[in-house]
PDB file of N, CA and C in Angstrom:
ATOM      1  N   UNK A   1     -28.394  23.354   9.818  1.00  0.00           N
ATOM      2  CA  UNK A   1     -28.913  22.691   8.635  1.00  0.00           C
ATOM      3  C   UNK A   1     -29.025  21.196   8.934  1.00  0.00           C
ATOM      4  N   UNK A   2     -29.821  20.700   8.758  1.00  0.00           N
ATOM      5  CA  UNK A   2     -30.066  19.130   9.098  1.00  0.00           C
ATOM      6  C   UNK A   2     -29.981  18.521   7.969  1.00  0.00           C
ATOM      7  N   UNK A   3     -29.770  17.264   8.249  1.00  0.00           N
ATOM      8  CA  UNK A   3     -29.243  16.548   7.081  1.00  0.00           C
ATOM      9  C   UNK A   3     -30.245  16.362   6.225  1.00  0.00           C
ATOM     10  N   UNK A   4     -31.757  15.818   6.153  1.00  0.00           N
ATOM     11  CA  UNK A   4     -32.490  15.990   5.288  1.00  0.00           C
ATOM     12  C   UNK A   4     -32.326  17.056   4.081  1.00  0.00           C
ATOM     13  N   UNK A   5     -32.226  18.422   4.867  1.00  0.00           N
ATOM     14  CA  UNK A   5     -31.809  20.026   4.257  1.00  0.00           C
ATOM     15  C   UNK A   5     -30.783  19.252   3.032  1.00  0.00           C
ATOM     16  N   UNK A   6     -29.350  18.922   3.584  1.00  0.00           N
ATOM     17  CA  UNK A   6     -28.255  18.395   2.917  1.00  0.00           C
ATOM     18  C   UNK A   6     -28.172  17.938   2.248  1.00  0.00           C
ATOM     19  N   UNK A   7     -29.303  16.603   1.873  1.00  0.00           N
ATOM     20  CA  UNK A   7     -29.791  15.649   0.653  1.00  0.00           C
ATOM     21  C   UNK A   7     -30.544  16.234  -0.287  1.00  0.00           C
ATOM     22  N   UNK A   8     -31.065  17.135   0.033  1.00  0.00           N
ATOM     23  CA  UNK A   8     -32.655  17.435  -0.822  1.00  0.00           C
ATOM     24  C   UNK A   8     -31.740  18.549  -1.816  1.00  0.00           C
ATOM     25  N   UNK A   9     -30.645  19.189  -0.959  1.00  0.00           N
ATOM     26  CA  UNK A   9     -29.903  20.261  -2.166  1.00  0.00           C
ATOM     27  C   UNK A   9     -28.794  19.569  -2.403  1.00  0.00           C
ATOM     28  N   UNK A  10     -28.106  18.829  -2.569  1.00  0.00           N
ATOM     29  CA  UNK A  10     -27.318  17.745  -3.498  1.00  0.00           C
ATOM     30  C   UNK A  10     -28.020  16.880  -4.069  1.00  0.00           C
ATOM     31  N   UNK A  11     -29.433  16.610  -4.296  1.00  0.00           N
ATOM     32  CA  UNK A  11     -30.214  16.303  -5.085  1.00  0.00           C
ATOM     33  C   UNK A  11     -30.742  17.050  -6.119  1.00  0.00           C
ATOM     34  N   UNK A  12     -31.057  18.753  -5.737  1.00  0.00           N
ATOM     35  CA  UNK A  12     -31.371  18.961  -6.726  1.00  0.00           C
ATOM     36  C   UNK A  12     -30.145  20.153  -7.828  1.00  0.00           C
ATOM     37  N   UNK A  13     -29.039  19.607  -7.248  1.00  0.00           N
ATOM     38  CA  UNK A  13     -28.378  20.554  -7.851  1.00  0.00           C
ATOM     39  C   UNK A  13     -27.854  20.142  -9.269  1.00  0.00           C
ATOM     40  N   UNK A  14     -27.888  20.690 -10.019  1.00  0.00           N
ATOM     41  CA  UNK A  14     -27.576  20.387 -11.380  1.00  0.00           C
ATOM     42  C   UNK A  14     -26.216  20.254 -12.366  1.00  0.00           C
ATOM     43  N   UNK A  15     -25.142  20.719 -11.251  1.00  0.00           N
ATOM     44  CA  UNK A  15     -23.888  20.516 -11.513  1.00  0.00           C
ATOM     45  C   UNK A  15     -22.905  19.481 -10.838  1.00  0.00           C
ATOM     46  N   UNK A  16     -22.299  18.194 -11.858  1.00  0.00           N
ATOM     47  CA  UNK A  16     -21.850  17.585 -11.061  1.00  0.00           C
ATOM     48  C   UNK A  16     -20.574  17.485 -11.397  1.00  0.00           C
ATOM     49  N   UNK A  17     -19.391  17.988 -10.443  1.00  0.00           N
ATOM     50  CA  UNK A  17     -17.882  18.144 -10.660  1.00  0.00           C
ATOM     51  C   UNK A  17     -17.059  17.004 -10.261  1.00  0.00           C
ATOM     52  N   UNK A  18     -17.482  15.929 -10.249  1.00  0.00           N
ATOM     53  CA  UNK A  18     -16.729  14.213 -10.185  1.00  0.00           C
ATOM     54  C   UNK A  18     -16.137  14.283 -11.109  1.00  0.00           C
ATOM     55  N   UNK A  19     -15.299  13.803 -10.984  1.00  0.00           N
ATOM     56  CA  UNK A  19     -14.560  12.948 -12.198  1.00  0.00           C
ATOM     57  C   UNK A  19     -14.719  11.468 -12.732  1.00  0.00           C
ATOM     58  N   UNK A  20     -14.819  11.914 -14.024  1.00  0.00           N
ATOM     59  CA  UNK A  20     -15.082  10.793 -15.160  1.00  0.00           C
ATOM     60  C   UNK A  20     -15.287   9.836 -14.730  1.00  0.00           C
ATOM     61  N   UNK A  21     -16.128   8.848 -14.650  1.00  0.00           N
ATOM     62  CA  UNK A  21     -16.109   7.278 -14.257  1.00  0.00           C
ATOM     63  C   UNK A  21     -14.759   6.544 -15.317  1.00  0.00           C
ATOM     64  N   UNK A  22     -15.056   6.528 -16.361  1.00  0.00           N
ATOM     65  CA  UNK A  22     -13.793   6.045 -17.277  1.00  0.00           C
ATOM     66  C   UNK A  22     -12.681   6.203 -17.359  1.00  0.00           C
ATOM     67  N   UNK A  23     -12.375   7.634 -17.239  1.00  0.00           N
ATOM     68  CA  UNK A  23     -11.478   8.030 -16.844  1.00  0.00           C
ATOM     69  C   UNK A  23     -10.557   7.039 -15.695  1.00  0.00           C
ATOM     70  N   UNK A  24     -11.308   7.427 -14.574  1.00  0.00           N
ATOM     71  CA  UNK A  24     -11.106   6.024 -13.296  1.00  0.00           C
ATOM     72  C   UNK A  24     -10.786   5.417 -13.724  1.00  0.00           C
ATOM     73  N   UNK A  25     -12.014   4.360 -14.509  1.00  0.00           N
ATOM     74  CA  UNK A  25     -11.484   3.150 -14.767  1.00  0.00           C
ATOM     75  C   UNK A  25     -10.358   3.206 -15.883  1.00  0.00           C
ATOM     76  N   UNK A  26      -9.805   3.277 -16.692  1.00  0.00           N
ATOM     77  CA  UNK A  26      -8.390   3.324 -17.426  1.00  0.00           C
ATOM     78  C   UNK A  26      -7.560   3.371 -16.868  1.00  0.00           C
ATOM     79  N   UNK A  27      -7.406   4.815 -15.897  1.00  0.00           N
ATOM     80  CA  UNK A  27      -6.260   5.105 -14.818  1.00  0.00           C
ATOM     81  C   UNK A  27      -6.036   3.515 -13.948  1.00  0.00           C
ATOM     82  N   UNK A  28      -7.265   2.956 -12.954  1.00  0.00           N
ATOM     83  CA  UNK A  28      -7.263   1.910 -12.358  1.00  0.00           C
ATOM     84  C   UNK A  28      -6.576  -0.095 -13.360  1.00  0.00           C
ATOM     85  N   UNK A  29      -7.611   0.381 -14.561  1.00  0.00           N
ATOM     86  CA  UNK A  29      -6.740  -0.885 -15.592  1.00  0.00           C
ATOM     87  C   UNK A  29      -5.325  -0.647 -16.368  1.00  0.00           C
ATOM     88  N   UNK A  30      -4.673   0.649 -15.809  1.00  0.00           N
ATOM     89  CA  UNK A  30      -3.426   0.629 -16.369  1.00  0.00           C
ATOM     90  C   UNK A  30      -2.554   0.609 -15.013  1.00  0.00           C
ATOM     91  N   UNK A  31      -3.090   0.971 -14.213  1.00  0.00           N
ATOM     92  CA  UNK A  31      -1.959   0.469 -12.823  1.00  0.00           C
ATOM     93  C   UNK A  31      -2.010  -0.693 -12.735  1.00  0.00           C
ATOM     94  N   UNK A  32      -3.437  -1.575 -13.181  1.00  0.00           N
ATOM     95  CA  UNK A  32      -3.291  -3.475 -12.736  1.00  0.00           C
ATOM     96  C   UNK A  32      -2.350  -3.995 -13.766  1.00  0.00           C
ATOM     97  N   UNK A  33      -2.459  -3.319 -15.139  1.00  0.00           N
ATOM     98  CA  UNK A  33      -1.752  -4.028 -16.045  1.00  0.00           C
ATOM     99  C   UNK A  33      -0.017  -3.687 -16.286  1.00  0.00           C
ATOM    100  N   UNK A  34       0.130  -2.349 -15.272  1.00  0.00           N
ATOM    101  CA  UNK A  34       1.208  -2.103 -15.052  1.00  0.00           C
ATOM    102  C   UNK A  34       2.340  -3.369 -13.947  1.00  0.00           C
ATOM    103  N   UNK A  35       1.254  -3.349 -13.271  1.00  0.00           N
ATOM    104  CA  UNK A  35       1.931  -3.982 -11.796  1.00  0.00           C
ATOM    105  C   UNK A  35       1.895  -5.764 -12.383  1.00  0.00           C
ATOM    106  N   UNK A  36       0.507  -6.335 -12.944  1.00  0.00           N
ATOM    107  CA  UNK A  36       0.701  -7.457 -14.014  1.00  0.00           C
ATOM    108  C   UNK A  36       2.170  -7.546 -14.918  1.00  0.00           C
ATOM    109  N   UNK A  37       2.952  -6.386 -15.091  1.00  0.00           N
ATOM    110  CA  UNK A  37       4.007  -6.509 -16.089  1.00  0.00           C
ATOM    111  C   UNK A  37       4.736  -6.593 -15.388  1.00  0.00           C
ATOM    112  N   UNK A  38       4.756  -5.483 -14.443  1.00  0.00           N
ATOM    113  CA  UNK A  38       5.722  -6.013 -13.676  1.00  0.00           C
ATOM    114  C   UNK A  38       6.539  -7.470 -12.648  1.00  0.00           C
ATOM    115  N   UNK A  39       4.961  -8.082 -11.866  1.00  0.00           N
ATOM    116  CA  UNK A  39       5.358  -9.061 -11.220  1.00  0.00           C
ATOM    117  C   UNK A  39       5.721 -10.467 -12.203  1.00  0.00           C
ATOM    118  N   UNK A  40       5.346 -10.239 -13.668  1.00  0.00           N
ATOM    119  CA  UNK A  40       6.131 -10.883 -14.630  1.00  0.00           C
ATOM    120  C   UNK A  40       7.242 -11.210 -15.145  1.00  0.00           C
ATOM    121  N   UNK A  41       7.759  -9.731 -15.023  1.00  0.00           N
ATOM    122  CA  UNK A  41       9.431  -9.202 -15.398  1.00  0.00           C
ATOM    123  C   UNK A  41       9.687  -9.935 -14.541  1.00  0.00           C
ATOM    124  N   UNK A  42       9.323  -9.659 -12.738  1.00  0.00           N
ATOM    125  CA  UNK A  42       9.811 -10.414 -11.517  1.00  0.00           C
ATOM    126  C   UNK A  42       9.884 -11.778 -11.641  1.00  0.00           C
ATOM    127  N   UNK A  43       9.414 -12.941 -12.240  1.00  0.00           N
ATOM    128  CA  UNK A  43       9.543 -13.481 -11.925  1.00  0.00           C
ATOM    129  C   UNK A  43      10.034 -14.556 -13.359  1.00  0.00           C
ATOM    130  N   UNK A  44      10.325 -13.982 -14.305  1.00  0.00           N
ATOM    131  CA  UNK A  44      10.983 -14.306 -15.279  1.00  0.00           C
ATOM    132  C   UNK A  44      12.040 -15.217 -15.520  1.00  0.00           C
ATOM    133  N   UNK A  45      12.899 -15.149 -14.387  1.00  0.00           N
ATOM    134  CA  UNK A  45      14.185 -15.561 -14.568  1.00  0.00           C
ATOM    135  C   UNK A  45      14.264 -16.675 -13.574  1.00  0.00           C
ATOM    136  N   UNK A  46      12.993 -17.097 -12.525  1.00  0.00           N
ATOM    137  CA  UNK A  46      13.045 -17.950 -11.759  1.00  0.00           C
ATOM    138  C   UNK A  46      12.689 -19.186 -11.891  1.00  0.00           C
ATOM    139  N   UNK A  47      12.920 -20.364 -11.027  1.00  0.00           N
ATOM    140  CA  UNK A  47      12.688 -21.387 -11.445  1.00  0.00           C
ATOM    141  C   UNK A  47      11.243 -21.849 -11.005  1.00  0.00           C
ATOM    142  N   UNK A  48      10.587 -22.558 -11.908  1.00  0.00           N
ATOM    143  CA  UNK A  48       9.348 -22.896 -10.998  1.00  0.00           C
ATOM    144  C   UNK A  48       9.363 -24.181 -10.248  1.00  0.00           C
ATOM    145  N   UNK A  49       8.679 -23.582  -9.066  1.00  0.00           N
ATOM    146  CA  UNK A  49       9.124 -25.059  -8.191  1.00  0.00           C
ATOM    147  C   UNK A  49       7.553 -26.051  -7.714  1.00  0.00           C
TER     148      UNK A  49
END
């Protein structure tokens, strides 16, 4: 099967089993805003120099 073959039927196929773009993105803006809380907590108690 050559790759042309490969494109032309993942082009025309009509089912697409990805997952959610949004999904993603939430999952991805709750790990930044997780790790944001965290290096906060971290550094809470320090002095700024």
């Amino acid at each position: 099967m050559s790759l042309n073959e490969i494109v032309l039927a993942a082009a025309e196929s009509e089912t697409w089993a990805g997952v959610n773009p949004y999904v993603v993105g939430v999952v991805v803006l709750a790990l930044f805003l997780g790790m944001m809380a965290i290096l906060v907590a971290f550094g809470a108690g320090r002095e700024h120099s």
